[in-house]
N, C-alpha and C. Protein backbone atom coordinates (compact mmCIF):
# COMPACT_ATOMS: atom_id res chain seq x y z
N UNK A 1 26.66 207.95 112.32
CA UNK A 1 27.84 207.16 112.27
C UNK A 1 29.07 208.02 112.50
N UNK A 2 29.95 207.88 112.95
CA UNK A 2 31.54 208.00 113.47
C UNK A 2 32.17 207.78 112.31
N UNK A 3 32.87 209.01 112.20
CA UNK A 3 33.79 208.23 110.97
C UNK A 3 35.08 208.02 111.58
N UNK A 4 35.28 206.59 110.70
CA UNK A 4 36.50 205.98 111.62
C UNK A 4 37.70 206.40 111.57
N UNK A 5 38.49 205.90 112.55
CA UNK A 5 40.34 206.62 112.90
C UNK A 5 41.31 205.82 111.83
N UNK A 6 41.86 206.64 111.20
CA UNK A 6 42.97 206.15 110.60
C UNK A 6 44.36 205.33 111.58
N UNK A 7 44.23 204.08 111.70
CA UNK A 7 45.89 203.68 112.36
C UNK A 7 46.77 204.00 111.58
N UNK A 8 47.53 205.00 111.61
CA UNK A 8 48.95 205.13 111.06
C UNK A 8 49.63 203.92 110.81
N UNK A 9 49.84 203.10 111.64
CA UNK A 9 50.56 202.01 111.73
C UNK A 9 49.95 200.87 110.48
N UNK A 10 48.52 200.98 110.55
CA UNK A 10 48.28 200.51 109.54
C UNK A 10 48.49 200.81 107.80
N UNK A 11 48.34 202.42 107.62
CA UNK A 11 48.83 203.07 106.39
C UNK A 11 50.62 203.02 106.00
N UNK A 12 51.24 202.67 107.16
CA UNK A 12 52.48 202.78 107.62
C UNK A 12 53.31 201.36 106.99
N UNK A 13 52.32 200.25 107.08
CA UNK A 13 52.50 198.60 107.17
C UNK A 13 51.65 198.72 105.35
N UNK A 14 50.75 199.13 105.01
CA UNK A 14 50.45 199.10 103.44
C UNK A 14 51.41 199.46 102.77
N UNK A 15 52.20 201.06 102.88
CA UNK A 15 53.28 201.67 102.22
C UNK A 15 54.32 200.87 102.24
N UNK A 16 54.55 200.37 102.87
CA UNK A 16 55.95 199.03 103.06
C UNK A 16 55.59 198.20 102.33
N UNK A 17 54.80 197.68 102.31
CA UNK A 17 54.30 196.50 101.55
C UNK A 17 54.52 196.68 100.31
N UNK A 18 53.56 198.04 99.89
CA UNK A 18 53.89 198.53 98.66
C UNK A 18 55.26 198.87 98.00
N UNK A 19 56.15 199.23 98.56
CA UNK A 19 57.60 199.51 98.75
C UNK A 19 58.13 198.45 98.69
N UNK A 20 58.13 197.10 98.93
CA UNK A 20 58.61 196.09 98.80
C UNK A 20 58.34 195.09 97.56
N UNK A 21 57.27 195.40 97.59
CA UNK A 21 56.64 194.81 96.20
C UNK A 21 57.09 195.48 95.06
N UNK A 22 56.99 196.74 95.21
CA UNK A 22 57.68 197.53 93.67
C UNK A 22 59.59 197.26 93.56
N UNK A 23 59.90 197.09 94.64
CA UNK A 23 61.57 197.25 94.43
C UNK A 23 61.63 195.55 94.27
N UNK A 24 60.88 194.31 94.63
CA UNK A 24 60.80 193.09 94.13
C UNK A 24 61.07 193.56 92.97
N UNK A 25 59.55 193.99 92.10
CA UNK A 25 59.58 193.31 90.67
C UNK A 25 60.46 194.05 89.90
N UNK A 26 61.25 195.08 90.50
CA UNK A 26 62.66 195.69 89.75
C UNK A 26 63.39 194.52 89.79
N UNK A 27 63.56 193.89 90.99
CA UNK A 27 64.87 193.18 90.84
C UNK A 27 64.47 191.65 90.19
N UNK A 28 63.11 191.56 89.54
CA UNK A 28 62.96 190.37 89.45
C UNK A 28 63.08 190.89 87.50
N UNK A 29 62.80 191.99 87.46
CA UNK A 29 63.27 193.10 85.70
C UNK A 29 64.62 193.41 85.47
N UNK A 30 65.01 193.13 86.47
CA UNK A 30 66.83 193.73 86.08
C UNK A 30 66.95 191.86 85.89
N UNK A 31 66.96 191.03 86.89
CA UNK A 31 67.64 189.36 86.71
C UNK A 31 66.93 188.95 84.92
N UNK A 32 65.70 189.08 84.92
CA UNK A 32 64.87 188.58 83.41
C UNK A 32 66.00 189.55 82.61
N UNK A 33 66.16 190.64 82.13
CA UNK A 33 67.08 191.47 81.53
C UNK A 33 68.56 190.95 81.76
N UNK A 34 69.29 190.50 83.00
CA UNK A 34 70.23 190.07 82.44
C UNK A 34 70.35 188.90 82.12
N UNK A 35 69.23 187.75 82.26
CA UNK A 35 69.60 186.67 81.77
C UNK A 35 69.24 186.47 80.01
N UNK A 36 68.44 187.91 79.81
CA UNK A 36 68.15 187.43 78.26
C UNK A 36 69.39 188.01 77.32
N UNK A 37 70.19 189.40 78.30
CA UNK A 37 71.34 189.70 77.89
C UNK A 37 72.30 188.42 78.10
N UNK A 38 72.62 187.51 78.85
CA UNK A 38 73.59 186.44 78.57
C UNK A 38 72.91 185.87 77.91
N UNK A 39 71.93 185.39 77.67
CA UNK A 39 71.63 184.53 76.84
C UNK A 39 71.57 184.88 75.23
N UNK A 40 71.68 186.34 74.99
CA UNK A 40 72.26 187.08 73.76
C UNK A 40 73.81 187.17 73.18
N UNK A 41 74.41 187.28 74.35
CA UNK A 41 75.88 186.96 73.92
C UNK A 41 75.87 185.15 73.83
N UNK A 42 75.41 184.49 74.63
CA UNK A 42 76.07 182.90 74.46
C UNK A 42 75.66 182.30 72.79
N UNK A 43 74.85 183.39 72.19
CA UNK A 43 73.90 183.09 70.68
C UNK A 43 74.98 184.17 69.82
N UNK A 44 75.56 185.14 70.50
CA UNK A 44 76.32 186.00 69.47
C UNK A 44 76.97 185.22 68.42
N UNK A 45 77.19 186.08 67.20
CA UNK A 45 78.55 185.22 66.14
C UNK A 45 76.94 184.33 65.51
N UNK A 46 77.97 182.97 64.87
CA UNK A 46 76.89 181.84 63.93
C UNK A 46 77.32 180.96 63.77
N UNK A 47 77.61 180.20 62.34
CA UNK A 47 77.67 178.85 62.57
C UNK A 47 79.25 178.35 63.00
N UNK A 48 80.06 179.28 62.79
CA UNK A 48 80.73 178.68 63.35
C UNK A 48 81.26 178.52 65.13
N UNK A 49 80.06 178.86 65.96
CA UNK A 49 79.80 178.46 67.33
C UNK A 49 79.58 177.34 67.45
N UNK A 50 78.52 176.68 66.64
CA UNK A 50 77.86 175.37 67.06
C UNK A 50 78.70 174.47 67.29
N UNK A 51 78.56 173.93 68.47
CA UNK A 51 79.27 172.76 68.65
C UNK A 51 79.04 171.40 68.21
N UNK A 52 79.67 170.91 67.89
CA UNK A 52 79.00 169.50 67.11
C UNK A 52 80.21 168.68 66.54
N UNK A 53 80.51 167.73 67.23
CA UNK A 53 81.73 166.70 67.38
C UNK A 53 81.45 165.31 66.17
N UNK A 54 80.38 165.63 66.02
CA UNK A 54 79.70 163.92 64.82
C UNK A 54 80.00 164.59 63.67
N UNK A 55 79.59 165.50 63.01
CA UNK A 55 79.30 165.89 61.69
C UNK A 55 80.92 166.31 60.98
N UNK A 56 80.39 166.21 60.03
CA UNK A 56 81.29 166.66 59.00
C UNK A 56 81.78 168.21 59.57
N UNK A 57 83.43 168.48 59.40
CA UNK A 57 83.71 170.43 59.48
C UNK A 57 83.11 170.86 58.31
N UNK A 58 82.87 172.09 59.04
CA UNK A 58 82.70 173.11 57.74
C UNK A 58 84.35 173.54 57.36
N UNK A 59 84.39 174.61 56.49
CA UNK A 59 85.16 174.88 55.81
C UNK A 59 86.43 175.79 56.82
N UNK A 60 85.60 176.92 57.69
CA UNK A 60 86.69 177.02 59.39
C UNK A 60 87.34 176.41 59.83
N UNK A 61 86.11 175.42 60.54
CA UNK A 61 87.47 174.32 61.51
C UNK A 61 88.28 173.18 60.81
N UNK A 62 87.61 172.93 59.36
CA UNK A 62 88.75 172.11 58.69
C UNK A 62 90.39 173.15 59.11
N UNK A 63 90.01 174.66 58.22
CA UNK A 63 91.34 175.41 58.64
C UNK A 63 91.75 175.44 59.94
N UNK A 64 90.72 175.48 61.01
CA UNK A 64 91.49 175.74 62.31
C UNK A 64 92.29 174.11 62.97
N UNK A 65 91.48 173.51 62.35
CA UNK A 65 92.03 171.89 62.89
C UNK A 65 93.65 171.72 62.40
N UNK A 66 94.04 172.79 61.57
CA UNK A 66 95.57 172.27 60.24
C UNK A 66 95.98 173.04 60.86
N UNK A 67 97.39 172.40 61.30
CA UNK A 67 98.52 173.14 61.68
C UNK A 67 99.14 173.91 60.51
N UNK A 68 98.91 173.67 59.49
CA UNK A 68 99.60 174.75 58.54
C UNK A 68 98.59 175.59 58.06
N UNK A 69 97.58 175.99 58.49
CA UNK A 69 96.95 176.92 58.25
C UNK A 69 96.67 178.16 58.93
N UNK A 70 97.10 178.23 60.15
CA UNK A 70 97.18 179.72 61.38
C UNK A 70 97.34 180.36 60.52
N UNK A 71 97.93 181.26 59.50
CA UNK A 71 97.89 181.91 58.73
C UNK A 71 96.50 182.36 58.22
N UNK A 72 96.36 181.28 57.46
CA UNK A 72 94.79 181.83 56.98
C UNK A 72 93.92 182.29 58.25
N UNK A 73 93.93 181.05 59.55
CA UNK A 73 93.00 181.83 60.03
C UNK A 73 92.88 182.80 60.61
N UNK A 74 94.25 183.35 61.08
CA UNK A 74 94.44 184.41 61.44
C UNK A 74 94.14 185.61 60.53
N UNK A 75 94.14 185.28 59.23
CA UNK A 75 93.90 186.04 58.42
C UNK A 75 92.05 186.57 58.24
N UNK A 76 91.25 184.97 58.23
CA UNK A 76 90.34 184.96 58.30
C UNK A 76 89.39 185.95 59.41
N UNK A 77 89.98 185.46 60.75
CA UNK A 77 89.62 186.33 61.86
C UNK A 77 89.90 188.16 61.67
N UNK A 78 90.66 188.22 61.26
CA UNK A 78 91.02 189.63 61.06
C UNK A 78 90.18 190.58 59.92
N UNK A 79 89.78 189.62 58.80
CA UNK A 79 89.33 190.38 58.45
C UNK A 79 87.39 190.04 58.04
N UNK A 80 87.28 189.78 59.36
CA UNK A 80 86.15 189.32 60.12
C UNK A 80 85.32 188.36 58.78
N UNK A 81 85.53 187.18 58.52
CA UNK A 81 85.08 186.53 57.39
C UNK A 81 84.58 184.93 57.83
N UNK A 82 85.11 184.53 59.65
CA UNK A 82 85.12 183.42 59.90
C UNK A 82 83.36 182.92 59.86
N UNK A 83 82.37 184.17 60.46
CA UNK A 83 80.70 183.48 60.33
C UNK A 83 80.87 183.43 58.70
N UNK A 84 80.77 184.28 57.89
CA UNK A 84 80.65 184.12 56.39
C UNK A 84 81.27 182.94 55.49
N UNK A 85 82.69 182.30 56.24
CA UNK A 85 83.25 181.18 55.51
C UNK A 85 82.36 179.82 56.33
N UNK A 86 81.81 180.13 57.64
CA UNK A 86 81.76 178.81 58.13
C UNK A 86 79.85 178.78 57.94
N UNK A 87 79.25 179.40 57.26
CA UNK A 87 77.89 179.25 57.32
C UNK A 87 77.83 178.63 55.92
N UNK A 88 76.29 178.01 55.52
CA UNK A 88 76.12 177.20 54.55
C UNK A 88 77.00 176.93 53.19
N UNK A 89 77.31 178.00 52.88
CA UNK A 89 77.85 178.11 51.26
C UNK A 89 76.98 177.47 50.02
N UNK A 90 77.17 177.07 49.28
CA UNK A 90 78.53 176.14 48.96
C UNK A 90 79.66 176.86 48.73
N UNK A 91 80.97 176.87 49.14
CA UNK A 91 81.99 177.16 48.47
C UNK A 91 83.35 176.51 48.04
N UNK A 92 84.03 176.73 47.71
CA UNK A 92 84.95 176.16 46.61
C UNK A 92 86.10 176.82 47.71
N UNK A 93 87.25 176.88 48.50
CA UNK A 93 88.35 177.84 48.88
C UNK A 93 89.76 176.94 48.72
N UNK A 94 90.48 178.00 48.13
CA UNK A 94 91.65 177.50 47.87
C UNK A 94 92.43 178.11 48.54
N UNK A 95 92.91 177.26 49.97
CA UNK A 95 93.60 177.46 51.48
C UNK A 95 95.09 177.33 51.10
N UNK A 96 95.68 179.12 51.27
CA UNK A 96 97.29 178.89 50.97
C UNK A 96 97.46 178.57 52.27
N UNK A 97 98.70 177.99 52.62
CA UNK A 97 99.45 177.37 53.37
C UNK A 97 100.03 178.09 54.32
N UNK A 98 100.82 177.70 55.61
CA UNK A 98 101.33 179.15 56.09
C UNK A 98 102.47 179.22 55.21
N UNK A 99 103.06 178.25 54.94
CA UNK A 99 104.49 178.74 53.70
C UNK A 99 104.42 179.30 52.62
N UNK A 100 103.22 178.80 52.11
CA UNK A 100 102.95 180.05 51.24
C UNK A 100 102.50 181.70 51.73
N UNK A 101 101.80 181.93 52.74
CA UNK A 101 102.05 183.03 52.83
C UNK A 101 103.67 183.92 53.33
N UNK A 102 104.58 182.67 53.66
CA UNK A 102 105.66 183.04 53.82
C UNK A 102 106.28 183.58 52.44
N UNK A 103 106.00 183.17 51.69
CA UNK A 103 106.34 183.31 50.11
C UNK A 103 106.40 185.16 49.82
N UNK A 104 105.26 185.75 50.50
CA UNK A 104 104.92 186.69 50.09
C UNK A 104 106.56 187.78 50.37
N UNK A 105 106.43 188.99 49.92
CA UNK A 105 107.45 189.56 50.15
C UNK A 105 107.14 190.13 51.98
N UNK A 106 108.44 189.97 52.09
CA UNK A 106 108.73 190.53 53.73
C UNK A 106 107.48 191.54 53.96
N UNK A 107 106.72 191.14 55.32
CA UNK A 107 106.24 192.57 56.18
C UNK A 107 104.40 192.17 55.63
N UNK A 108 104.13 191.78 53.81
CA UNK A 108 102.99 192.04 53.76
C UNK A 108 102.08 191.29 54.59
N UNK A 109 102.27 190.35 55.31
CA UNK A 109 101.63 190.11 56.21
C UNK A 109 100.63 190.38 57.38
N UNK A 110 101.90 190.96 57.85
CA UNK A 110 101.22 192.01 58.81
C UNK A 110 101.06 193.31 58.37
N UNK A 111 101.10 193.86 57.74
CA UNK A 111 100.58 194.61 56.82
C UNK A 111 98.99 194.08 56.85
N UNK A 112 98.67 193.55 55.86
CA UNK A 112 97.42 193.32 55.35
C UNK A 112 96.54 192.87 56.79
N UNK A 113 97.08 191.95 57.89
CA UNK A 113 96.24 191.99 59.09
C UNK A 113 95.71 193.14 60.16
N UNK A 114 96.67 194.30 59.62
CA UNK A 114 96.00 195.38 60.71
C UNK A 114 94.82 195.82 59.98
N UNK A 115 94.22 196.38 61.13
CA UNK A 115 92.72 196.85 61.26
C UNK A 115 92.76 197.53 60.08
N UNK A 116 93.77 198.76 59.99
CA UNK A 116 93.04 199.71 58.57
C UNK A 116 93.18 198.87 57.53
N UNK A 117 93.72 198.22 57.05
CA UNK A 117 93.69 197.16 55.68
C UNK A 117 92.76 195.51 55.97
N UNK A 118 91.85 195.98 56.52
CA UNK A 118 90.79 195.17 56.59
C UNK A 118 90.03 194.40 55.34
N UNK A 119 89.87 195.54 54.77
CA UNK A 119 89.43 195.83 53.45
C UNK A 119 90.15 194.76 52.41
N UNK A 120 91.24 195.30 52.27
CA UNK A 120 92.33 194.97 51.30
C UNK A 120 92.64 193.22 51.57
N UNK A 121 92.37 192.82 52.71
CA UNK A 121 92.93 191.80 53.46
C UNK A 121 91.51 191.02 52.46
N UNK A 122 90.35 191.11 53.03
CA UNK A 122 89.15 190.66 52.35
C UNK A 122 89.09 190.83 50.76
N UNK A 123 90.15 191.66 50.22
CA UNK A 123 89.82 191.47 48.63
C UNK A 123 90.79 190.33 48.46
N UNK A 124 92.02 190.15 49.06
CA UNK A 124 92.88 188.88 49.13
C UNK A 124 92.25 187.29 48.91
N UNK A 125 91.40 187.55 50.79
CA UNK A 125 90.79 186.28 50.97
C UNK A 125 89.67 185.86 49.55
N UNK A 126 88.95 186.86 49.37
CA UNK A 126 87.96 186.63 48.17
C UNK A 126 88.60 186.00 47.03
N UNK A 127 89.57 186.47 46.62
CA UNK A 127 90.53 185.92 45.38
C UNK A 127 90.47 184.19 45.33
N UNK A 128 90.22 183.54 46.81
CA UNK A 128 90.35 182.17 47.30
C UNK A 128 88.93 181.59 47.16
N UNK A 129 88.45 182.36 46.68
CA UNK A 129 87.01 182.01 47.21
C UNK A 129 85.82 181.40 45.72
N UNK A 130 84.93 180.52 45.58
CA UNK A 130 84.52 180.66 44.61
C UNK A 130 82.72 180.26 45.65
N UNK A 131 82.06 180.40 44.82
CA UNK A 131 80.68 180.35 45.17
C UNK A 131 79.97 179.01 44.67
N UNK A 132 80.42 177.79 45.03
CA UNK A 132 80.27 176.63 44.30
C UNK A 132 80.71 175.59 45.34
N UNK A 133 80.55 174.33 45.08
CA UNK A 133 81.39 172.97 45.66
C UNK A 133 81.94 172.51 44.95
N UNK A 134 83.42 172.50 44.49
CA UNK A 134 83.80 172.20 43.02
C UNK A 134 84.89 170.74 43.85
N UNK A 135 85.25 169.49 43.10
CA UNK A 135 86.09 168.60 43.52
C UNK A 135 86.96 168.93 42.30
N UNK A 136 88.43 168.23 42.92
CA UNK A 136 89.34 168.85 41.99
C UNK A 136 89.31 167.78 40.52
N UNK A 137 88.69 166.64 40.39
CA UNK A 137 88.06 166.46 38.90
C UNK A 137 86.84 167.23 38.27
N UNK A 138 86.50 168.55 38.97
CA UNK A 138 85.56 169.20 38.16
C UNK A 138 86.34 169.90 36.90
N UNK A 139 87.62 170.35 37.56
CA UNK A 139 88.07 171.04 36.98
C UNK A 139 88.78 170.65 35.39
N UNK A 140 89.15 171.43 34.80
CA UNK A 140 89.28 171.20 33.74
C UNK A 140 90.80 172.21 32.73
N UNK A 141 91.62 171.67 32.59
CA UNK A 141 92.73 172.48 31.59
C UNK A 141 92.41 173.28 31.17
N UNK A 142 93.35 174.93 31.66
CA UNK A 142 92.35 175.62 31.07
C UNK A 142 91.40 176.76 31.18
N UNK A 143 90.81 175.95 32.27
CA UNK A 143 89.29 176.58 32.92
C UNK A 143 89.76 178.11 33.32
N UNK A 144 88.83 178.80 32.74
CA UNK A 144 88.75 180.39 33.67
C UNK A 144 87.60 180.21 34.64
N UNK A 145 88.33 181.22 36.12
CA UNK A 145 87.10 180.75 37.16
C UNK A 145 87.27 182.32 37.16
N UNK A 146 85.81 182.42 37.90
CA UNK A 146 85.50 183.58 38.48
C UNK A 146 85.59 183.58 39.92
N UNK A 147 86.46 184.48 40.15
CA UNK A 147 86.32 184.28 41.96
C UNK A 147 84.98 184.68 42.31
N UNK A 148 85.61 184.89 44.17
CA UNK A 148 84.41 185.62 44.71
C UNK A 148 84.26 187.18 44.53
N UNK A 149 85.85 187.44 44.30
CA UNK A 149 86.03 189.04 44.00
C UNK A 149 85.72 189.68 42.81
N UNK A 150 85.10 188.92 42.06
CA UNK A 150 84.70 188.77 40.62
C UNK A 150 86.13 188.94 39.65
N UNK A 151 86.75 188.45 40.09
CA UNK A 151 88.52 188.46 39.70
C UNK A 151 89.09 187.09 38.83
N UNK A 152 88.97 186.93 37.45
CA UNK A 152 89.77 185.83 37.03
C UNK A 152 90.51 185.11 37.67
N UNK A 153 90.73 183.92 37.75
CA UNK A 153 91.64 182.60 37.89
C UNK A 153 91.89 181.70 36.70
N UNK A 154 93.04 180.99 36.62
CA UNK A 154 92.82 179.81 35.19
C UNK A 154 93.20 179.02 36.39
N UNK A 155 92.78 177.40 35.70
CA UNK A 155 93.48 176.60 35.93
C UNK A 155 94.10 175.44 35.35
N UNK A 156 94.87 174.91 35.84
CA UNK A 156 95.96 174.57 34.50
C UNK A 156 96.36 173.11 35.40
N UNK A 157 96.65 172.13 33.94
CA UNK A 157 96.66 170.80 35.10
C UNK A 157 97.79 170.38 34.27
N UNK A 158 98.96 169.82 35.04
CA UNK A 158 99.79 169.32 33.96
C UNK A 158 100.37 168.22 34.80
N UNK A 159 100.57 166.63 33.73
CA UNK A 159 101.04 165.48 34.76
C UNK A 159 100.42 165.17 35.95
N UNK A 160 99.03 165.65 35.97
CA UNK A 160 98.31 165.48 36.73
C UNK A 160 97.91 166.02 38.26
N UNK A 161 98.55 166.80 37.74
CA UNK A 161 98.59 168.35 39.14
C UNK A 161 98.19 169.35 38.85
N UNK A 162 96.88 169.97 39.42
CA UNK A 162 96.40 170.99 39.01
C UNK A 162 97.04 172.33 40.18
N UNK A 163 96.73 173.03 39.36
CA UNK A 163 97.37 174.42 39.24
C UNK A 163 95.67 175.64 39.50
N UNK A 164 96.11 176.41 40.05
CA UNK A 164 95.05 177.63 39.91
C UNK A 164 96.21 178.96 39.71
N UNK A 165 96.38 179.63 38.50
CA UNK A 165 97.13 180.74 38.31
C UNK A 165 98.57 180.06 38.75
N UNK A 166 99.33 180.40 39.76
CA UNK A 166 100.79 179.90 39.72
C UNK A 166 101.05 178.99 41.11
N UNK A 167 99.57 178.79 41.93
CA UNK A 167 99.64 177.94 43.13
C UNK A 167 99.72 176.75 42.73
N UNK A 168 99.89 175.27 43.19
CA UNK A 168 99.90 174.42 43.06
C UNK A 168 99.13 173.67 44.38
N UNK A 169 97.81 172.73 43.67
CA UNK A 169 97.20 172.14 45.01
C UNK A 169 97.94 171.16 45.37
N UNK A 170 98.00 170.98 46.87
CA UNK A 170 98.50 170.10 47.31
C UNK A 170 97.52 168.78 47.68
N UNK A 171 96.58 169.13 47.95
CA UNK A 171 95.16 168.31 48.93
C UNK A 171 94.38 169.05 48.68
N UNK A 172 93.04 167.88 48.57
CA UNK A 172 91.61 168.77 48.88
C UNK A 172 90.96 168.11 50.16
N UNK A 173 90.00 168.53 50.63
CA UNK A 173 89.51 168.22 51.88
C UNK A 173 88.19 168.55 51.38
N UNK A 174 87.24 167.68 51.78
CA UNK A 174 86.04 167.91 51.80
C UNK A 174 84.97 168.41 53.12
N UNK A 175 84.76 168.96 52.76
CA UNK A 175 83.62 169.97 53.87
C UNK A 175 82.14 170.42 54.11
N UNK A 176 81.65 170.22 55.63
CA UNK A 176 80.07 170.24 55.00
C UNK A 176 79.39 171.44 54.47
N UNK A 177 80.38 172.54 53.90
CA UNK A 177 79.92 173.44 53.42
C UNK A 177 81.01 173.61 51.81
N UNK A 178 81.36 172.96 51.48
CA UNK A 178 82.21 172.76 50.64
C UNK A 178 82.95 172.03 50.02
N UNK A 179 84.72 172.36 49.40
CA UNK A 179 85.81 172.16 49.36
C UNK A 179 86.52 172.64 49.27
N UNK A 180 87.93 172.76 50.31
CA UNK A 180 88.76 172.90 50.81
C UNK A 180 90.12 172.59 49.64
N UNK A 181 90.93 173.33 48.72
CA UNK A 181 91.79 172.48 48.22
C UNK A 181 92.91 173.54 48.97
N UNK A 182 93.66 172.75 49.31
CA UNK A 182 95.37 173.32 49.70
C UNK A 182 95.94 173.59 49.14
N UNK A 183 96.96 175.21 48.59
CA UNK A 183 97.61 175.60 47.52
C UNK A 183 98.64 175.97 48.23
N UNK A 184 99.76 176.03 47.36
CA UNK A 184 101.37 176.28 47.95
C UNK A 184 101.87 178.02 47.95
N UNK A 185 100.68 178.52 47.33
CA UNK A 185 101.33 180.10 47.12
C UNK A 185 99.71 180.81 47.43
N UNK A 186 99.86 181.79 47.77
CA UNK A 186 98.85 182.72 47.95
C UNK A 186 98.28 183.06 45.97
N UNK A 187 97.14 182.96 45.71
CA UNK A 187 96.68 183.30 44.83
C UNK A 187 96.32 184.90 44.46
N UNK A 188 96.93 186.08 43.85
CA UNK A 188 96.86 187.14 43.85
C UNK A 188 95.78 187.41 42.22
N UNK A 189 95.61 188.36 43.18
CA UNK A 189 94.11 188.84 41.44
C UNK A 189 95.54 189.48 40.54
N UNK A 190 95.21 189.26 39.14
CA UNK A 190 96.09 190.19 38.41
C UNK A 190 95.30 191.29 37.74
């Protein structure tokens, strides 16, 4: 037997083939990779992404829906708390106003929103915060609450207006992760 001739042309036409096929399934590994990378950011963040126009707000977009609340949420956003306020809870938040944060002395505002007082900004918001669904007939003359900051509150009802420390609620709002009551002054830990 003869051993047979190699066609170049033929080893020539395999290597291509092969060459085409391997730089395919790169580009078919880079498209799978970036679509599971977009599809990682469009899932980034939590509940307060979900879109959903029927249901009850959570305790976020109640704030983001109120024109007198940019404050808080600006506050909220800053000191990165918006997935943590808008996921299940239950919680209890007592939403100062933007006039009440006007209340505060000149500057602390922005103060407390820059980045390095992040911190400080979040021991604020916590002060607002209780770990419960409380309606404002839970409450009681009186009552010591525990925040979220593990920080005393009283509250005090007189003529039929309750009070938390020296805020005064204005409204409560109910929420599907809560309640929402509206206070006229920023609530400070003492």
């Amino acid at each position: 037997m003869k051993p047979s001739k190699i066609h170049y042309g033929s080893v020539l036409a395999i290597a291509l083939m092969l060459v085409l096929s391997i730089g395919c399934n790169k580009q078919e590994d880079a498209a799978k990779s970036e679509d599971n990378q977009q599809s990682s950011q469009s899932v980034a963040g939590g509940q307060e992404n979900v879109q959903d126009d029927e249901s009850m707000k959570d305790i976020v977009k109640v704030a983001v829906g109120s024109k007198d609340h940019t404050t808080l949420v600006a506050a909220l956003k800053a000191a990165d708390l918006v997935t943590s306020m808008a996921n299940a809870g239950p919680f209890t938040v007592f939403a100062p106003t933007n006039a009440a944060f006007e209340k505060l002395p000149a500057g602390t505002v922005e103060t407390l929103l820059k980045p390095e007082n992040k911190g400080k900004l979040a021991d604020v918001l916590y002060h607002h915060v209780m770990t419960s669904a409380l309606e404002a007939d839970s409450f009681t003359d009186g009552q010591a609450l525990t925040m979220f900051d593990g920080k005393p509150a009283k509250i005090t009802k007189k003529d039929g207006t309750m009070y938390i420390d020296d805020a005064k609620v204005l409204a409560s709002v109910r929420a599907s992760n809560g309640v929402v009551h509206v206070v006229d002054a920023v609530v400070l830990a003492k």
